[in-house]
Each structure stands twice: as structure tokens, then as C-alpha cells.
PDB file of N, CA and C in Angstrom:
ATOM      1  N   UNK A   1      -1.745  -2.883 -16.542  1.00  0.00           N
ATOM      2  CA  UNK A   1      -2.825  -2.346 -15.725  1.00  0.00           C
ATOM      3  C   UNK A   1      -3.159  -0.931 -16.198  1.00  0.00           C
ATOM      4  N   UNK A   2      -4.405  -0.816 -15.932  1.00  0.00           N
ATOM      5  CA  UNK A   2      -4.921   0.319 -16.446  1.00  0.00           C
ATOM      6  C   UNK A   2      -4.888   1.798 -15.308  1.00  0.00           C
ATOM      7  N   UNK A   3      -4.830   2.688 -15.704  1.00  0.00           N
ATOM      8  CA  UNK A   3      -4.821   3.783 -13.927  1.00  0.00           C
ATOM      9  C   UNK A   3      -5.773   3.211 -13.509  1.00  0.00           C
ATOM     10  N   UNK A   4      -7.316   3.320 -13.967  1.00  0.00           N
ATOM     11  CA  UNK A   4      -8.525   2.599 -12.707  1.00  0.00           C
ATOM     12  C   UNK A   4      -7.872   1.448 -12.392  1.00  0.00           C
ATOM     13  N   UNK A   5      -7.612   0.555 -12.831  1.00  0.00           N
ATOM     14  CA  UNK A   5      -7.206  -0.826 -12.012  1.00  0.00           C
ATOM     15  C   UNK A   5      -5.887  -0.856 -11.030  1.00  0.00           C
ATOM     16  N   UNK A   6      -5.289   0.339 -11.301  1.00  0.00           N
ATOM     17  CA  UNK A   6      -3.818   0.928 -10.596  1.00  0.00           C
ATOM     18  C   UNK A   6      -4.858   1.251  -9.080  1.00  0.00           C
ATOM     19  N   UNK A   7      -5.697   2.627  -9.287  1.00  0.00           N
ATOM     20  CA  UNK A   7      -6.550   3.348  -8.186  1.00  0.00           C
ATOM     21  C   UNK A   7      -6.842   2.120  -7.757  1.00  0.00           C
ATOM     22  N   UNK A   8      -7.437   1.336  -8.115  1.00  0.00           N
ATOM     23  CA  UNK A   8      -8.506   0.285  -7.594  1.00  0.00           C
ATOM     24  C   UNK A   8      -7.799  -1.007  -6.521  1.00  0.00           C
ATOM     25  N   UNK A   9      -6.730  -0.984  -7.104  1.00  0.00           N
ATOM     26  CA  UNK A   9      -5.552  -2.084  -6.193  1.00  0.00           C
ATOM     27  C   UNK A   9      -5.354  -0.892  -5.096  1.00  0.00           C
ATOM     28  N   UNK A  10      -4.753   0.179  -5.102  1.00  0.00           N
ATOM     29  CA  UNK A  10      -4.265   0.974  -3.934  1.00  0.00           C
ATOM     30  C   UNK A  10      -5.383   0.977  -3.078  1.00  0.00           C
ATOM     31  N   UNK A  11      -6.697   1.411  -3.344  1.00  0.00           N
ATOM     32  CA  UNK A  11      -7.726   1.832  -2.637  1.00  0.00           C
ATOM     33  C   UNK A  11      -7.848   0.237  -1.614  1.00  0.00           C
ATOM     34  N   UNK A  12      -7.199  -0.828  -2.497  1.00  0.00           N
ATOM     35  CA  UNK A  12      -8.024  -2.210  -1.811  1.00  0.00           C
ATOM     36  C   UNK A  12      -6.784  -2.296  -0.544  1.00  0.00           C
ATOM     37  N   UNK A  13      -5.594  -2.294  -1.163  1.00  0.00           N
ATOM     38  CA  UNK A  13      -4.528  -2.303   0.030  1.00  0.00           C
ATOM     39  C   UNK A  13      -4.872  -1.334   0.814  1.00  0.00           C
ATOM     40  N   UNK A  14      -5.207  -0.060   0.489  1.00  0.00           N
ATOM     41  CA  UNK A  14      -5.051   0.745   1.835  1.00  0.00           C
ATOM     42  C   UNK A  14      -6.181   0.466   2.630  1.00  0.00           C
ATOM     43  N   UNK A  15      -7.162   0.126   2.245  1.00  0.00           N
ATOM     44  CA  UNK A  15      -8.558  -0.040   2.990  1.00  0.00           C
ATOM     45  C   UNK A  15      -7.850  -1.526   3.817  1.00  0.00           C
ATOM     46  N   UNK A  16      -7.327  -2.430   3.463  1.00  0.00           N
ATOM     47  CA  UNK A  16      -6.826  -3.738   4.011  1.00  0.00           C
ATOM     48  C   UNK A  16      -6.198  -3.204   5.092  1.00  0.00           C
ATOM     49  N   UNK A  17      -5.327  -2.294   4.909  1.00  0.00           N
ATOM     50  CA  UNK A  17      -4.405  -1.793   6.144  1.00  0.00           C
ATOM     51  C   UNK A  17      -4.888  -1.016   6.963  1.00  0.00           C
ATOM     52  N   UNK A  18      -6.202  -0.470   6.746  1.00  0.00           N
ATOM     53  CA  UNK A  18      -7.010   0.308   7.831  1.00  0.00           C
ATOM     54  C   UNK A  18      -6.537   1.594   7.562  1.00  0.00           C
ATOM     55  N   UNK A  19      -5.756   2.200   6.638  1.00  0.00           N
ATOM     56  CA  UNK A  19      -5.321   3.422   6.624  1.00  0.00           C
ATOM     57  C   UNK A  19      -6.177   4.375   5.829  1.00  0.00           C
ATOM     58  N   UNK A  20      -6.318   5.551   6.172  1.00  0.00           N
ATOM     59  CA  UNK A  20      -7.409   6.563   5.193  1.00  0.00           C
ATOM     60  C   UNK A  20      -6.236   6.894   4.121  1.00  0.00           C
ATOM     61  N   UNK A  21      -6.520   7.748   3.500  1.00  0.00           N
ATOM     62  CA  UNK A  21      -5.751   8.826   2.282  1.00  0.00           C
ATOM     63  C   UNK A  21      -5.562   9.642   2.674  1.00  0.00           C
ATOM     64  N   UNK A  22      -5.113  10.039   4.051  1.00  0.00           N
ATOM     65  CA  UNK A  22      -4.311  11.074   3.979  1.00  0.00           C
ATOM     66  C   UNK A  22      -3.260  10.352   5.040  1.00  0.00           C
ATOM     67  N   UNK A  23      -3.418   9.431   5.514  1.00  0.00           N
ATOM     68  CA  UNK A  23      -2.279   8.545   6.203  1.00  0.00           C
ATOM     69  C   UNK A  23      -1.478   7.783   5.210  1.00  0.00           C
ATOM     70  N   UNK A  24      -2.088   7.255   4.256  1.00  0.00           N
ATOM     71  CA  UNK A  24      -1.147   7.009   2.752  1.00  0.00           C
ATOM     72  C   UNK A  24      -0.246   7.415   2.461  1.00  0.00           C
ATOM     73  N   UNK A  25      -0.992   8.504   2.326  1.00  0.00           N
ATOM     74  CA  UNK A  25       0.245   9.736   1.586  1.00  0.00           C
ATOM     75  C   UNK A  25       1.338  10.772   2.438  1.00  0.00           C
ATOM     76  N   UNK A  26       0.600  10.305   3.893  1.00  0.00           N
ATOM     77  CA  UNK A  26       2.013  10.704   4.802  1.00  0.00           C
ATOM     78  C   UNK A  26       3.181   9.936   5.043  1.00  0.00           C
ATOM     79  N   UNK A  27       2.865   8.286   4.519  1.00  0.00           N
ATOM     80  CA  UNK A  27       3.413   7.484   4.773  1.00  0.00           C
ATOM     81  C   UNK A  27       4.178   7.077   3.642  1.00  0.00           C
ATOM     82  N   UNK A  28       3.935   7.862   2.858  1.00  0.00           N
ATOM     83  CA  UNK A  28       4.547   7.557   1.336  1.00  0.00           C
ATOM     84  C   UNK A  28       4.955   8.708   0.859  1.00  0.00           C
ATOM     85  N   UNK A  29       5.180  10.353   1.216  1.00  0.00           N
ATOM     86  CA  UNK A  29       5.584  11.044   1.314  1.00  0.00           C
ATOM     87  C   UNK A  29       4.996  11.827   0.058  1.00  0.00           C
ATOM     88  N   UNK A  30       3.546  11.464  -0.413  1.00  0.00           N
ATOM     89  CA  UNK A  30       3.157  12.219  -1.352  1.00  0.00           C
ATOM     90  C   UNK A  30       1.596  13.259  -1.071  1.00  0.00           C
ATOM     91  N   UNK A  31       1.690  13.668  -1.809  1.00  0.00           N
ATOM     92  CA  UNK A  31       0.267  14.388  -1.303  1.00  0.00           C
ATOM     93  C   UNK A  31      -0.876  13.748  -1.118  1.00  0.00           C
ATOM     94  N   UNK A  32      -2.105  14.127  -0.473  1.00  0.00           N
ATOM     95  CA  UNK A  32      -3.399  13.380  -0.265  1.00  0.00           C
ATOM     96  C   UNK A  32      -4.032  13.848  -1.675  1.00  0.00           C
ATOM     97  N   UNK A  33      -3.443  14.996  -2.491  1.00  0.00           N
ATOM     98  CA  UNK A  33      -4.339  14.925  -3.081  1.00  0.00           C
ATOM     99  C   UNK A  33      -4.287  14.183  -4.153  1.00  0.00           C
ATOM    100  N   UNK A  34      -2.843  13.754  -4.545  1.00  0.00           N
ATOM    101  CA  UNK A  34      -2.201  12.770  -5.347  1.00  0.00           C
ATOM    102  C   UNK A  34      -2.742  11.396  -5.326  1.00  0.00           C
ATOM    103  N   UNK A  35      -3.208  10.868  -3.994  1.00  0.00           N
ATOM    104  CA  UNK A  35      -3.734  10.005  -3.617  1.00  0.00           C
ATOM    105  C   UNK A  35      -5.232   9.306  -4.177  1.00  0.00           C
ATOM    106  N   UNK A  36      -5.913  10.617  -4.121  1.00  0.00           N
ATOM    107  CA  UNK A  36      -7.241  10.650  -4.762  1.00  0.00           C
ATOM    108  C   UNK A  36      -7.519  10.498  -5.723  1.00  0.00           C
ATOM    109  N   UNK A  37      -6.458  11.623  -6.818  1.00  0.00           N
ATOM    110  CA  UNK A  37      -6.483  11.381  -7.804  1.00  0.00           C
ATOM    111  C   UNK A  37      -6.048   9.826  -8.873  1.00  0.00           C
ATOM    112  N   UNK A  38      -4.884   9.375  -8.047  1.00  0.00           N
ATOM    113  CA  UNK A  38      -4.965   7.809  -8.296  1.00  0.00           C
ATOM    114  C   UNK A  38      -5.730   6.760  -8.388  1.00  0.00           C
ATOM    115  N   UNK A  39      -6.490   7.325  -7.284  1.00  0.00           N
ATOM    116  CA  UNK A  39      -7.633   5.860  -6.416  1.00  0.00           C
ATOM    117  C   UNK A  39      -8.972   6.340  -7.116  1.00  0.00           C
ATOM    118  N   UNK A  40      -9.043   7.843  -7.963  1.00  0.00           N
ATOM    119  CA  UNK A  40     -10.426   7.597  -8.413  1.00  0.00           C
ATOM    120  C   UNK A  40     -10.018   7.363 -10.638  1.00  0.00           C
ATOM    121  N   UNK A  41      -8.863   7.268 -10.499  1.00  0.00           N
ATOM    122  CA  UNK A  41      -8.284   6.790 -12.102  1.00  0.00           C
ATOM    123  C   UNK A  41      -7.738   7.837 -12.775  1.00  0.00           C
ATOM    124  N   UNK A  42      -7.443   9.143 -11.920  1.00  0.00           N
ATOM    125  CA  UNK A  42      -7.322  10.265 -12.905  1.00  0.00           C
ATOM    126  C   UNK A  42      -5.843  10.653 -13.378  1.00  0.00           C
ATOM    127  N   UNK A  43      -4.962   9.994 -12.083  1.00  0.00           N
ATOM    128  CA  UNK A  43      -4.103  10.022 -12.728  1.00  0.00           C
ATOM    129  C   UNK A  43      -2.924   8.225 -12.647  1.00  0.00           C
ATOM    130  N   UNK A  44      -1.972   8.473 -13.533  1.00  0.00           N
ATOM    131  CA  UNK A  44      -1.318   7.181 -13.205  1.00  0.00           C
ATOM    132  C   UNK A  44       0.352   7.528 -12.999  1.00  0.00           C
ATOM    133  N   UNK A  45       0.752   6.799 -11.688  1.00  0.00           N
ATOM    134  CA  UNK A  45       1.661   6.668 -11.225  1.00  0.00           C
ATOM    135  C   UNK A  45       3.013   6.763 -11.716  1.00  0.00           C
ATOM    136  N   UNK A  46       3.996   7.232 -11.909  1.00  0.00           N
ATOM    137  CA  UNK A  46       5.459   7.071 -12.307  1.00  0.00           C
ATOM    138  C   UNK A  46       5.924   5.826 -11.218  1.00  0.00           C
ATOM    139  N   UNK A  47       6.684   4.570 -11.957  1.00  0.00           N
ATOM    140  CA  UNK A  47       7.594   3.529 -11.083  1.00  0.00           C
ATOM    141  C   UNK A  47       7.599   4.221  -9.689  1.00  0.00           C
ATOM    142  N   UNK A  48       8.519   5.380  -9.838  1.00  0.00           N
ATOM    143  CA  UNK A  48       9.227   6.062  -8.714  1.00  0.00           C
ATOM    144  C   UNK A  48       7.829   6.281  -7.474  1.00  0.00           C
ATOM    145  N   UNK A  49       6.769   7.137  -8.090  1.00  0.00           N
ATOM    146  CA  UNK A  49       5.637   7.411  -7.042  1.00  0.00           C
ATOM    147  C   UNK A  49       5.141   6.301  -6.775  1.00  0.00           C
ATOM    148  N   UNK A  50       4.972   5.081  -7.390  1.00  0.00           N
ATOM    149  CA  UNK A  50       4.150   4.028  -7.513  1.00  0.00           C
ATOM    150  C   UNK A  50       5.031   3.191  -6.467  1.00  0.00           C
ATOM    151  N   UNK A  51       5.928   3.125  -5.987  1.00  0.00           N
ATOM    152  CA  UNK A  51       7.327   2.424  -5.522  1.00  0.00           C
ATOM    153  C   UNK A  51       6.798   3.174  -4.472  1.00  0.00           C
ATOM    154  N   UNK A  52       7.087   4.081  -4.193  1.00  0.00           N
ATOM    155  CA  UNK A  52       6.868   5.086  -2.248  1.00  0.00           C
ATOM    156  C   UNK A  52       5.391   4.347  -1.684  1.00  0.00           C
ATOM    157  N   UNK A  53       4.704   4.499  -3.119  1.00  0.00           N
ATOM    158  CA  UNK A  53       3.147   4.469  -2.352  1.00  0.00           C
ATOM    159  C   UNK A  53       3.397   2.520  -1.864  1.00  0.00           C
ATOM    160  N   UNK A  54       3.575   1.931  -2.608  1.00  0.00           N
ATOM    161  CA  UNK A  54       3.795   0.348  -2.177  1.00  0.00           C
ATOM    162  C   UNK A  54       5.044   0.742  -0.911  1.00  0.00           C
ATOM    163  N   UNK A  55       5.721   0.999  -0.671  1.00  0.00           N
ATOM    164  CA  UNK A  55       6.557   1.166   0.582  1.00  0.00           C
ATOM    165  C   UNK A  55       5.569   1.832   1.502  1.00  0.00           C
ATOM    166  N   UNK A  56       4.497   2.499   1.570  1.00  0.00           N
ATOM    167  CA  UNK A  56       3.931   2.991   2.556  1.00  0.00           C
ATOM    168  C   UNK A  56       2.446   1.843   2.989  1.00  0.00           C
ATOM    169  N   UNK A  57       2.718   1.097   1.907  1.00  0.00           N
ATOM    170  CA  UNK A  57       1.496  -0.140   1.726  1.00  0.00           C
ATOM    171  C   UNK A  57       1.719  -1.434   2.099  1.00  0.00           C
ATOM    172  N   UNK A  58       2.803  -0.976   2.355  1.00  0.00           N
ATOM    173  CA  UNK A  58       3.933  -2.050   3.138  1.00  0.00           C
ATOM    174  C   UNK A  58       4.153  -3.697   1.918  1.00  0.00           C
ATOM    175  N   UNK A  59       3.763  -3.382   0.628  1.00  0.00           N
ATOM    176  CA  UNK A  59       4.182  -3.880  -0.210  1.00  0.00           C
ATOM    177  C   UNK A  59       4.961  -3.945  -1.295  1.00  0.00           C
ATOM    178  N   UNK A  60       5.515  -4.762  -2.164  1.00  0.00           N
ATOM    179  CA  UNK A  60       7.078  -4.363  -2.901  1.00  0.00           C
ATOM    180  C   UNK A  60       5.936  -4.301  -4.273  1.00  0.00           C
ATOM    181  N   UNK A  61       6.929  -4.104  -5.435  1.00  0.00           N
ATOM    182  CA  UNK A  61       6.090  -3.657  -6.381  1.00  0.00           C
ATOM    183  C   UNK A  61       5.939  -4.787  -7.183  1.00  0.00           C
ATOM    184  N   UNK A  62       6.199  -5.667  -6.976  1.00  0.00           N
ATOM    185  CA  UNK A  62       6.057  -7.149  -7.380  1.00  0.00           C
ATOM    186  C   UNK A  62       4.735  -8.348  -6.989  1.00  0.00           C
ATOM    187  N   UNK A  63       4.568  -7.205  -5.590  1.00  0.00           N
ATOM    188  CA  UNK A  63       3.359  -7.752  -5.045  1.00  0.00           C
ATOM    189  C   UNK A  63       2.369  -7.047  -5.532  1.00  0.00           C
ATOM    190  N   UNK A  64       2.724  -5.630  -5.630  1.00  0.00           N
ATOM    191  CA  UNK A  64       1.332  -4.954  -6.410  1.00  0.00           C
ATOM    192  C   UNK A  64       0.884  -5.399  -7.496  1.00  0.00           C
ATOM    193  N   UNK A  65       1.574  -6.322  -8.514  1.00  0.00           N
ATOM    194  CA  UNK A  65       1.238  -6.593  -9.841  1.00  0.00           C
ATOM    195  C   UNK A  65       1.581  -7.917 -10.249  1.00  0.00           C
ATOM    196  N   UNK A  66       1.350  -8.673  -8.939  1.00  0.00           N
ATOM    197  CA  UNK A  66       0.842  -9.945  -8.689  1.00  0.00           C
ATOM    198  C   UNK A  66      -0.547 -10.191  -9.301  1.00  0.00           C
ATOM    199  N   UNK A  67      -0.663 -10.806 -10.097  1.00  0.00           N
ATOM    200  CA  UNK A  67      -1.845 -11.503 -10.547  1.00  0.00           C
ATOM    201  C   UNK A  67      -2.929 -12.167  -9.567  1.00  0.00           C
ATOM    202  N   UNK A  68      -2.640 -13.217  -8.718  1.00  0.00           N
ATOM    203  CA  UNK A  68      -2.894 -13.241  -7.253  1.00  0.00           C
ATOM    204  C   UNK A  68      -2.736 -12.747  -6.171  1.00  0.00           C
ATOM    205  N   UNK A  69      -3.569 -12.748  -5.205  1.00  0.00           N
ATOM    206  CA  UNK A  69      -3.583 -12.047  -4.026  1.00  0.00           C
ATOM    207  C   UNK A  69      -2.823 -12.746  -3.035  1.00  0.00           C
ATOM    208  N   UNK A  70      -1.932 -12.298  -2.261  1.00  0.00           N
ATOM    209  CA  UNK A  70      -0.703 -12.850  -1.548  1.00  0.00           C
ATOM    210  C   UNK A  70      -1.329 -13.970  -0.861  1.00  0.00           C
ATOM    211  N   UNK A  71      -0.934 -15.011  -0.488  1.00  0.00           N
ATOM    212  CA  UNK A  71      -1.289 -16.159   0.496  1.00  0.00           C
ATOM    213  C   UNK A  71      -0.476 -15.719   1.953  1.00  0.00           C
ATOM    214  N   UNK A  72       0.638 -14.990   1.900  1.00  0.00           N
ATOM    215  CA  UNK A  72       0.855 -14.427   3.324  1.00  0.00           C
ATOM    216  C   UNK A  72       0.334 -12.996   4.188  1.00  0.00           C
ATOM    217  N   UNK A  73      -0.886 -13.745   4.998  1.00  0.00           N
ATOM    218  CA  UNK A  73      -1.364 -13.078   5.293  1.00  0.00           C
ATOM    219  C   UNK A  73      -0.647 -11.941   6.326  1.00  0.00           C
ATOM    220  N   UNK A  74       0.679 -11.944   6.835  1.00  0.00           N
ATOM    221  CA  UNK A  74       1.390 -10.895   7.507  1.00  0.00           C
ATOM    222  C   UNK A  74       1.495 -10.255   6.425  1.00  0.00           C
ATOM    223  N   UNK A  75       1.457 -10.288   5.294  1.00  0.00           N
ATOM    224  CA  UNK A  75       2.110  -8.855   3.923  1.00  0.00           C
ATOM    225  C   UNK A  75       0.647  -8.155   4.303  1.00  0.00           C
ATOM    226  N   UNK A  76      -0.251  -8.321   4.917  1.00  0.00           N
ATOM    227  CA  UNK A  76      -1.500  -6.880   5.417  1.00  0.00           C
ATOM    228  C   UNK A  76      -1.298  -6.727   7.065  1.00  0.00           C
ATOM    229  N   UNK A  77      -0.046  -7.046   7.155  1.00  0.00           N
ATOM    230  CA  UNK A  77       0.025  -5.938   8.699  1.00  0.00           C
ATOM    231  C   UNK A  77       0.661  -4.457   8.025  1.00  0.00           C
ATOM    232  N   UNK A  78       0.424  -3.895   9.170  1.00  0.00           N
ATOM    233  CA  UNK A  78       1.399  -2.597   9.020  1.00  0.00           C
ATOM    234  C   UNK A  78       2.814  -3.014   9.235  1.00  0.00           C
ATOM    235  N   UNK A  79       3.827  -2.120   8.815  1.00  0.00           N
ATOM    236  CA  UNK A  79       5.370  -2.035   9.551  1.00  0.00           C
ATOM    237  C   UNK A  79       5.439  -2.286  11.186  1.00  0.00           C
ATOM    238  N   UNK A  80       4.305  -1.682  11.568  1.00  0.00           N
ATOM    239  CA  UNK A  80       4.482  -1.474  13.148  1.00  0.00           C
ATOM    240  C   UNK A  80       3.561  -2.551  13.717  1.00  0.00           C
ATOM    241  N   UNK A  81       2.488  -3.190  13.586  1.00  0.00           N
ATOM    242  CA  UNK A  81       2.253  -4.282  13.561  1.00  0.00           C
ATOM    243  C   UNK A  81       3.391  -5.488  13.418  1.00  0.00           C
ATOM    244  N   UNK A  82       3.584  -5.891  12.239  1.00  0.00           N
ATOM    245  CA  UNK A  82       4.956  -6.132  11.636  1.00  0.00           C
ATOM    246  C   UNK A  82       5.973  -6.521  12.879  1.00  0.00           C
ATOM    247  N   UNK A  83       6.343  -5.490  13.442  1.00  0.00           N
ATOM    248  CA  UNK A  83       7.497  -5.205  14.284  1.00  0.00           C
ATOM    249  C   UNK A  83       6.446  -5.268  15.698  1.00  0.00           C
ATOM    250  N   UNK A  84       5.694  -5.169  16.525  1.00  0.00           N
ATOM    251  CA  UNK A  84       4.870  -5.707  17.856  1.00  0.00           C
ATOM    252  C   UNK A  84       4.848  -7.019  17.355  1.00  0.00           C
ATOM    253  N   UNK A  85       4.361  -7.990  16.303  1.00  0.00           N
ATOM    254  CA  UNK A  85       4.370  -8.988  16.409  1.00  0.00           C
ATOM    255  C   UNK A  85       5.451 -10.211  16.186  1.00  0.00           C
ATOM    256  N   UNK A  86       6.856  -9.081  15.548  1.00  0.00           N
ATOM    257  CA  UNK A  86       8.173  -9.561  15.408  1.00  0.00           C
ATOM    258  C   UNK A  86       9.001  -9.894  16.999  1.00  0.00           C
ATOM    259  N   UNK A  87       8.375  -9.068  17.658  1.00  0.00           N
ATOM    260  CA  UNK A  87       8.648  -8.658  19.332  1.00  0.00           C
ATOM    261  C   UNK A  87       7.960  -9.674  20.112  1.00  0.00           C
ATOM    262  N   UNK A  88       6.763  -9.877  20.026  1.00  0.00           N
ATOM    263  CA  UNK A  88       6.245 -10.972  20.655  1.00  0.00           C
ATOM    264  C   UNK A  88       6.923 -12.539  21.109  1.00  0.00           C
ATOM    265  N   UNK A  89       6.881 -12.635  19.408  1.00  0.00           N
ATOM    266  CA  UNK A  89       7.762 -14.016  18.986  1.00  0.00           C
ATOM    267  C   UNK A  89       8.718 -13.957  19.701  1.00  0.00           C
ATOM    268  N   UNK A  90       9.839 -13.009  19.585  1.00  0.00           N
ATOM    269  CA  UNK A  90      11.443 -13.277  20.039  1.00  0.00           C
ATOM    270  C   UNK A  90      11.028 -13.135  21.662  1.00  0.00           C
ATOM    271  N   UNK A  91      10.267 -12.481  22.351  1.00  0.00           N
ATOM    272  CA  UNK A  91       9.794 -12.676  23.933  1.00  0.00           C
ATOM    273  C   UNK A  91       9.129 -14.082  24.698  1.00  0.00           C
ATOM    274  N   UNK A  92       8.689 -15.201  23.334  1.00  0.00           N
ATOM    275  CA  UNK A  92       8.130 -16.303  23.610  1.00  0.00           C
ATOM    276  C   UNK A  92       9.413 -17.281  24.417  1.00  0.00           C
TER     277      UNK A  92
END
């Protein structure tokens, strides 16, 4: 993958998860401005940053560079979603 096609997957997950860029990057413990610079191609990721930002995307890095787009549609909840609807179930 190329950085634009790197930016271009993050921008699609985070927009999936309803989260802006600067909730990203609080959630992934990197800067917003780091963020930007990813999602508009300028810069490209180290494993390590690329790894936080998929943990805050609530995806593993296996899913990021999936060729296909997941068929489980719970991998686009949030964590906390995730966990209200993990809660539900076990209350049924």
C-alpha cells in the first residue's frame, strides 16, 4: 500500500466509526496533527503508529490490509458499542 491508500483506508474506517481526527488520535494516543497528515498522504505510518491507530479503529492490522472489506459487520462498532451490545446479550 501506498501512504495515499494507507490515508485513504484510515479516513474510510474512521468516518465508518463516526469518529472525527481529533478523536482518532486521542484514541490512539497520537497527535491530530499526525492524523492529517496520514489521511491526506503526506506522511506514512511506522508498524508501531500504524498498530495504535488500528487499536483506536478498533481494528487489528490484519484487517487493515485485508484485501476485502470485513463481512463482520460488529468489526465497525466502537469498543464501547462493542461492550453495550456485549451487555445486552448476556441480560437477554
Amino acid at each position: 500500500m501506498t501512504s495515499k491508500e494507507i490515508g485513504e483506508k484510515i479516513s474510510l474506517l474512521r468516518s465508518r466509526k463516526g469518529l472525527t481526527k481529533n478523536a482518532l488520535a486521542n484514541l490512539s494516543g497520537v497527535s491530530p496533527t499526525y492524523i492529517y497528515q496520514l489521511e491526506r498522504g503526506e506522511k506514512c505510518p511506522t508498524v508501531e503508529y500504524l498498530s495504535h491507530i488500528c487499536w483506536g479503529l478498533g481494528v487489528t492490522l490484519a484487517e487493515f490490509f485485508a484485501e476485502n472489506e470485513p463481512n463482520d459487520k460488529l468489526s465497525y462498532l466502537t469498543a464501547e458499542q462493542r461492550k453495550k451490545l456485549n451487555d445486552f446479550l448476556i441480560s437477554l
